[in-house]
Protein backbone atom coordinates (compact mmCIF):
# COMPACT_ATOMS: atom_id res chain seq x y z
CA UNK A 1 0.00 0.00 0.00
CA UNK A 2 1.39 3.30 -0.82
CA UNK A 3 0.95 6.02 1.78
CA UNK A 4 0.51 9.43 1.24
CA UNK A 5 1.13 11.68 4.11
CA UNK A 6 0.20 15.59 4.06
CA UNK A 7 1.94 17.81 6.24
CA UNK A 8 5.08 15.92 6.90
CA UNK A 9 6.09 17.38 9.79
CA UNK A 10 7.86 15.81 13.25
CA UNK A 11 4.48 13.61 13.87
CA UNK A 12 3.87 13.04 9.73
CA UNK A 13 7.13 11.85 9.74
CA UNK A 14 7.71 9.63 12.71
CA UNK A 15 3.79 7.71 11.26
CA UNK A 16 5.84 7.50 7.98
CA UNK A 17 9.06 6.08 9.44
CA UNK A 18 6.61 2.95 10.65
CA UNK A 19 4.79 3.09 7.87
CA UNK A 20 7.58 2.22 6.17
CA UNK A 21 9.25 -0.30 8.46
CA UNK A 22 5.68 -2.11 7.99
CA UNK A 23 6.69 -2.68 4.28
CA UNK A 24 4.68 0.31 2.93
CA UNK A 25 5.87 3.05 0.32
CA UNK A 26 5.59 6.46 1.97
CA UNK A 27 5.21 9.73 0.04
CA UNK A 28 5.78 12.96 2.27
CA UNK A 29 4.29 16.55 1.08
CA UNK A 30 6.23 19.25 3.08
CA UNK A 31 7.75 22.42 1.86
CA UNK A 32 11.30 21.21 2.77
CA UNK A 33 11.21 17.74 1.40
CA UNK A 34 15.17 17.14 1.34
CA UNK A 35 14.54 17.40 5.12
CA UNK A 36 12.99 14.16 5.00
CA UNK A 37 14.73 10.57 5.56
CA UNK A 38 15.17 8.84 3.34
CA UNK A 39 12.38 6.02 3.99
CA UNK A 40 9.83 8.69 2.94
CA UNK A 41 9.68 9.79 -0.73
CA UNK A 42 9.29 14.03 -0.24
CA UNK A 43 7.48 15.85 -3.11
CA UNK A 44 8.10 19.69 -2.54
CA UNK A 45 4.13 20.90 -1.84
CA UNK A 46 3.01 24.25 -0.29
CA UNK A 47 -0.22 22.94 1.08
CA UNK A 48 -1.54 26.30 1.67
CA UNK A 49 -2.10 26.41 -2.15
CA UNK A 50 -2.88 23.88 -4.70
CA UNK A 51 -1.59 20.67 -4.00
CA UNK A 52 0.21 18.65 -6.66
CA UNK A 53 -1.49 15.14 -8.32
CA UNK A 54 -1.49 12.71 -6.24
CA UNK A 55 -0.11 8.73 -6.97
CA UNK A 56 -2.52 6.82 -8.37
CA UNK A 57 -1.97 3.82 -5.99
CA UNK A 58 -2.34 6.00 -2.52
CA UNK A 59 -4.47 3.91 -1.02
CA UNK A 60 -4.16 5.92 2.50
CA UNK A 61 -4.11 9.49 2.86
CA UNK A 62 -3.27 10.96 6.16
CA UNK A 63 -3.53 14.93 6.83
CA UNK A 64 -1.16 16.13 9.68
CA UNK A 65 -1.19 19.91 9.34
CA UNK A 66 0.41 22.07 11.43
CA UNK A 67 0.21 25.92 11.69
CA UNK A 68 2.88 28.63 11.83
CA UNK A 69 1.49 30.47 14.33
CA UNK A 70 -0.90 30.46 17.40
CA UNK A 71 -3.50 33.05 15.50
CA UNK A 72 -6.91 32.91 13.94
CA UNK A 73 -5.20 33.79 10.53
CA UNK A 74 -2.29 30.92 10.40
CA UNK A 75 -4.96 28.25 11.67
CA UNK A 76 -7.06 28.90 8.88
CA UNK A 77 -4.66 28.77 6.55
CA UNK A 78 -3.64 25.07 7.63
CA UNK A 79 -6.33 23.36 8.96
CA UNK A 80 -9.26 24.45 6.88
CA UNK A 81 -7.40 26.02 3.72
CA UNK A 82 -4.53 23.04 3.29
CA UNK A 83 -7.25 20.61 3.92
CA UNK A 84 -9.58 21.79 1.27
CA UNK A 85 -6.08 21.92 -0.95
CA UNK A 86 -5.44 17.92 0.06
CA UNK A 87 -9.13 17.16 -0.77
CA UNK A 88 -9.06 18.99 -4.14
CA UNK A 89 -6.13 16.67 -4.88
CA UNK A 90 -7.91 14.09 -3.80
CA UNK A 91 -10.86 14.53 -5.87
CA UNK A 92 -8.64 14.54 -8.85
CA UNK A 93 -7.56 11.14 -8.45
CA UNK A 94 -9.03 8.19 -10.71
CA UNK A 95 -8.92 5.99 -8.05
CA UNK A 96 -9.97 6.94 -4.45
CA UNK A 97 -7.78 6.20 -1.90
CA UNK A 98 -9.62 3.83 0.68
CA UNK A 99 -8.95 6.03 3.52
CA UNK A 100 -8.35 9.52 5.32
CA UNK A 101 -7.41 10.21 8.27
CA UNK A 102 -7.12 13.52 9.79
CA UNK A 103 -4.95 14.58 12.93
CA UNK A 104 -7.54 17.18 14.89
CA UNK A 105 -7.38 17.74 18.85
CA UNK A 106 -9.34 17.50 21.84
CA UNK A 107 -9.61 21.65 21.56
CA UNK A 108 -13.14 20.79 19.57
CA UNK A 109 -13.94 19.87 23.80
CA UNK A 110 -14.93 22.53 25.44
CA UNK A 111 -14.69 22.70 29.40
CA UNK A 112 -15.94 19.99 31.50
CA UNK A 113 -15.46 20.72 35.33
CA UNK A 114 -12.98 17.58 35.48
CA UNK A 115 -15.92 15.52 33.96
CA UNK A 116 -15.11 12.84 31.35
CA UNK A 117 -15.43 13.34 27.40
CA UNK A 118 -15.42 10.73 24.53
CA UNK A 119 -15.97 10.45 21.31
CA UNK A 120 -20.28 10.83 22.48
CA UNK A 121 -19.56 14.35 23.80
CA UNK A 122 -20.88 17.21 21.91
CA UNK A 123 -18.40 19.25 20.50
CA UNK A 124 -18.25 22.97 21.75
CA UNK A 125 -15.68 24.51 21.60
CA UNK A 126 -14.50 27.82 23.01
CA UNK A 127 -11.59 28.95 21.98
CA UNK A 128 -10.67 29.95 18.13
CA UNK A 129 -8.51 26.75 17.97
CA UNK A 130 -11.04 24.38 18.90
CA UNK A 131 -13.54 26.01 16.45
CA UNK A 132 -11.18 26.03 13.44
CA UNK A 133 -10.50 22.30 13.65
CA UNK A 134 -13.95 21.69 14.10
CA UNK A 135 -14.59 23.25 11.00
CA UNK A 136 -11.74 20.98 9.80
CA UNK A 137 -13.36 17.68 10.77
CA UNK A 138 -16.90 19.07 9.35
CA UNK A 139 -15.03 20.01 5.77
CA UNK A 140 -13.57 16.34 5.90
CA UNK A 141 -16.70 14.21 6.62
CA UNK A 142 -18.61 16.55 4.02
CA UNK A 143 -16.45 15.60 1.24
CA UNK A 144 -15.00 12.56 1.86
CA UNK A 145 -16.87 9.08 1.74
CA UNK A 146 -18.26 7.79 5.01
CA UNK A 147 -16.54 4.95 4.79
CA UNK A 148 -12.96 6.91 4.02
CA UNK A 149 -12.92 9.56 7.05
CA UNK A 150 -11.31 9.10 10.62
CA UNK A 151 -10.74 11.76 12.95
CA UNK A 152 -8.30 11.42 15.45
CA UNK A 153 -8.53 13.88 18.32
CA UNK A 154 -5.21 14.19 20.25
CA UNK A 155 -4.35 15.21 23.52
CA UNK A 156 -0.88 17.30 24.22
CA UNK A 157 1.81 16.17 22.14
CA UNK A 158 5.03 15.80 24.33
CA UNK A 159 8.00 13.42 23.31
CA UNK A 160 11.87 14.32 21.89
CA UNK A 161 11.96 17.90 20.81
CA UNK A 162 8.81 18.78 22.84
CA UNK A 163 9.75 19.10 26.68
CA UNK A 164 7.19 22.47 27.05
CA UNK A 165 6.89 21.32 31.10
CA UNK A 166 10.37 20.18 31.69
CA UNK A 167 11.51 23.59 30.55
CA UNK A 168 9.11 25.40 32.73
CA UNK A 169 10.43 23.11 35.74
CA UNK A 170 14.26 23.78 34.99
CA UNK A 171 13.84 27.29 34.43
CA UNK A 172 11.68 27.79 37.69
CA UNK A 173 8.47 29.16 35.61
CA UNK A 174 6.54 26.22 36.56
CA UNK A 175 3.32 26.96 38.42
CA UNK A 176 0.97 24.37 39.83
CA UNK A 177 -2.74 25.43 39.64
CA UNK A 178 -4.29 26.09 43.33
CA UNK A 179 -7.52 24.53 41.81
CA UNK A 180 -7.26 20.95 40.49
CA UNK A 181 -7.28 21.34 36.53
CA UNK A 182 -6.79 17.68 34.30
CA UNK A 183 -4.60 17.57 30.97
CA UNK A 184 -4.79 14.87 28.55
CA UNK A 185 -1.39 14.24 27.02
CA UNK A 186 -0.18 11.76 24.38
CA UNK A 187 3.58 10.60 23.48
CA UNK A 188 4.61 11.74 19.83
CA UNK A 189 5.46 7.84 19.12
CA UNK A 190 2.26 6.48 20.73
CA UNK A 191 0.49 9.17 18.79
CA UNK A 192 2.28 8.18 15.80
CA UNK A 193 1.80 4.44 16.09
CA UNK A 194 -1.75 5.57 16.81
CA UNK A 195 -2.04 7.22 13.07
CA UNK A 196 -0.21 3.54 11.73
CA UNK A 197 -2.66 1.28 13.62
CA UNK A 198 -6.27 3.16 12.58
CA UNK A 199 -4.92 3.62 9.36
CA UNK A 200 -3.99 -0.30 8.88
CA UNK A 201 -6.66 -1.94 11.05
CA UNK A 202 -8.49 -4.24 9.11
CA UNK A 203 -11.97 -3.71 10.69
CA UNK A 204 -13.70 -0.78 9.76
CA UNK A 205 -13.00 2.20 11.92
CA UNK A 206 -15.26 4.36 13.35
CA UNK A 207 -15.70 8.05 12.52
CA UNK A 208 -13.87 9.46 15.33
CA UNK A 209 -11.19 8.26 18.03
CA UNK A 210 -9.77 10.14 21.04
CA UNK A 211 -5.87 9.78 21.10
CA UNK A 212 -4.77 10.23 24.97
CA UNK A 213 -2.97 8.29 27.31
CA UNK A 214 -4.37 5.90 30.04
CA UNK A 215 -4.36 8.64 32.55
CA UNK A 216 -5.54 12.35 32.51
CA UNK A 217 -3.99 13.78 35.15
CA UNK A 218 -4.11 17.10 36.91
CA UNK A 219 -1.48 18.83 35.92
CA UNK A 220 0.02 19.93 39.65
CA UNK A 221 1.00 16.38 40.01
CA UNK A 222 2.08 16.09 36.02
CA UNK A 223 4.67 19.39 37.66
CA UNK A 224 5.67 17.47 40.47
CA UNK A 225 6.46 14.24 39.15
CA UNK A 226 9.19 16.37 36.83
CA UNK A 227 10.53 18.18 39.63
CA UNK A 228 11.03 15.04 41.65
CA UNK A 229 12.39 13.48 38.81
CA UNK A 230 15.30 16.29 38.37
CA UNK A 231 15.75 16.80 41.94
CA UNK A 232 14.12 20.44 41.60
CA UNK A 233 11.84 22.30 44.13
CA UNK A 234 8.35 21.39 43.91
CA UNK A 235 6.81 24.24 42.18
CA UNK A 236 4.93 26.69 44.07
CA UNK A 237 0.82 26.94 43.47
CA UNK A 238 -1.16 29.69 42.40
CA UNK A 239 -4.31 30.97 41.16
CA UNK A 240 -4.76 29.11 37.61
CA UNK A 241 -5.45 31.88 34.64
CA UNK A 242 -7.67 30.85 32.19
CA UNK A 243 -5.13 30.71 29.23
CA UNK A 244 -5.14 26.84 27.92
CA UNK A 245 -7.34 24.24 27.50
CA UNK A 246 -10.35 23.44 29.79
CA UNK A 247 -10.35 20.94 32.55
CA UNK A 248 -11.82 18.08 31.16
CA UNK A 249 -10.59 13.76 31.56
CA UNK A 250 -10.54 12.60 27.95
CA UNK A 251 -11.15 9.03 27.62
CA UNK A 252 -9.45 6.57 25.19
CA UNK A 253 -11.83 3.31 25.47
CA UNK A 254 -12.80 3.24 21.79
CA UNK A 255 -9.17 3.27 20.81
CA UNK A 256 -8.29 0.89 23.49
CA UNK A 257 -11.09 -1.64 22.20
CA UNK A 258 -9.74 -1.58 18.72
CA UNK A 259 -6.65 -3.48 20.46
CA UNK A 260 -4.12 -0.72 20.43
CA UNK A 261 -1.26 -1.10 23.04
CA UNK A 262 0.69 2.07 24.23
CA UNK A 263 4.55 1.72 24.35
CA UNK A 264 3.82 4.82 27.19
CA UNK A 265 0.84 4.43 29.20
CA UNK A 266 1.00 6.98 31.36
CA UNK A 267 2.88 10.49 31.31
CA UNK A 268 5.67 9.14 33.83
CA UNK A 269 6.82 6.51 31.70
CA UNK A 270 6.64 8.96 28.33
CA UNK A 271 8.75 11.43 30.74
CA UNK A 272 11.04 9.26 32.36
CA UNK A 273 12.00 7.78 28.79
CA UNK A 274 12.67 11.43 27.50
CA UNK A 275 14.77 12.42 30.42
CA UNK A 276 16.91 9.10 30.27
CA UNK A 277 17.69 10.02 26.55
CA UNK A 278 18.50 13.17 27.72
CA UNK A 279 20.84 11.49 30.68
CA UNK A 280 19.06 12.81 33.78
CA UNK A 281 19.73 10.17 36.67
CA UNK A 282 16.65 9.92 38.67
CA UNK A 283 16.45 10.41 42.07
């Protein structure tokens, strides 16, 4: 099967990695496509304009945009604009592929007081992110094939290159919330075996999976965990602002039932593995 990945990126290209180590061709669309490995075919693509044909034979097309920038402007531009792009290419093709699969997040979830949300929970979201991949998921599922879409909502990325609460530890920024507030969290390689596995499965998937870990946790002890872990001062608490997502426990049963295993089940061994590639001894 040849895979066709859009929006190449750290996550595109860590899926196409084991796409290819599972005896698939990979083709990676990126802007920078001599950045790629060489297990992953690039084609030079700007997705934020028209995309370039497609192979014939790509039988799975998966959309991992990213934006530039934290604005309204730059998330329209890659998560509704280079989508549309991708399914105008996609429309072109003589043969369909037999399925797409679109990276959103569990933004489109608004709030829940520490409640639970799954793939049942209505979709509200509050914040500009949240609404513009909404609006991504609704463009995908109105022009793609019912049996072609899959959404997969992630929680926070973390992994190699992506140590956002480490570096707020170290440099003493850290602040744990005086009112309990959950995060949902998922390991770039679980996230990216996660794209392999719904993408391969041979049962039909459903229309939309939540991609977290096993464990939402509440973010003070997510802080204190990595200060224990490099011998650092537990960070002091304060008043939480209301920048960042809501507090809300996502829940990853329909993606557990499908019989995917996580290589990091839980945020301490994701962290722990991160800091012993970085050489951190632990306490």
């Amino acid at each position: 099967m040849t895979v066709l990945i859009a929006g190449c990126g750290d996550l595109g290209t860590e899926a196409g990695l084991r796409f290819a180590a599972a005896g698939h061709e990979v083709i990676g669309l990126r802007r920078s496509p001599e950045k790629l490995p060489g297990e992953i075919r690039g084609v030079r693509a700007d997705l934020s304009q028209e995309v370039p044909a497609l192979p014939a034979d790509a039988g799975t097309v998966v959309i991992a945009l990213a934006a530039d920038a934290s604005t309204e402007e730059a998330y329209r531009a890659a998560y509704v604009d280079g989508l549309s792009h991708v399914l105008d290419a996609v429309d072109r093709q003589a043969v369909p592929p037999r399925r797409i699969l679109l990276i959103s997040s569990t933004a489109v979830y608004p709030d829940a007081g520490g409640a639970v949300v799954d793939e049942s929970t209505p979709t509200k979201p509050t914040r500009f992110s949240g609404k513009i991949l909404l609006e991504a998921e609704e463009l995908l599922f109105s022009r793609a094939g019912e049996s072609q879409a899959v959404v997969l909502r992630l929680g926070g990325i973390y992994g190699p290159g992506r140590t956002r609460l480490i570096d707020q530890v170290r440099s003493g920024k850290a602040v744990i919330p005086s009112q309990p507030k959950h995060t949902n969290r998922i390991h770039r390689d679980d996230a990216a075996a996660m794209i392999v596995h719904l993408a391969t499965m041979e049962q039909e998937p459903d229309a939309v999976y939540v991609g977290v870990d096993n464990e939402s946790a509440e973010l003070g002890d997510v802080l204190r965990f990595l200060a224990k872990e490099l011998q650092f001062p537990e960070p002091p608490a304060r008043p939480a602002s209301d920048d960042g997502p809501g507090d809300k426990r996502c829940s990853n049963q329909r993606l557990l039932s499908t019989g995917f295993t996580f290589t990091y089940p839980s945020y301490k061994e994701g962290y722990r593995a991160i800091l012993a590639g970085e050489g951190v001894r632990h306490p």
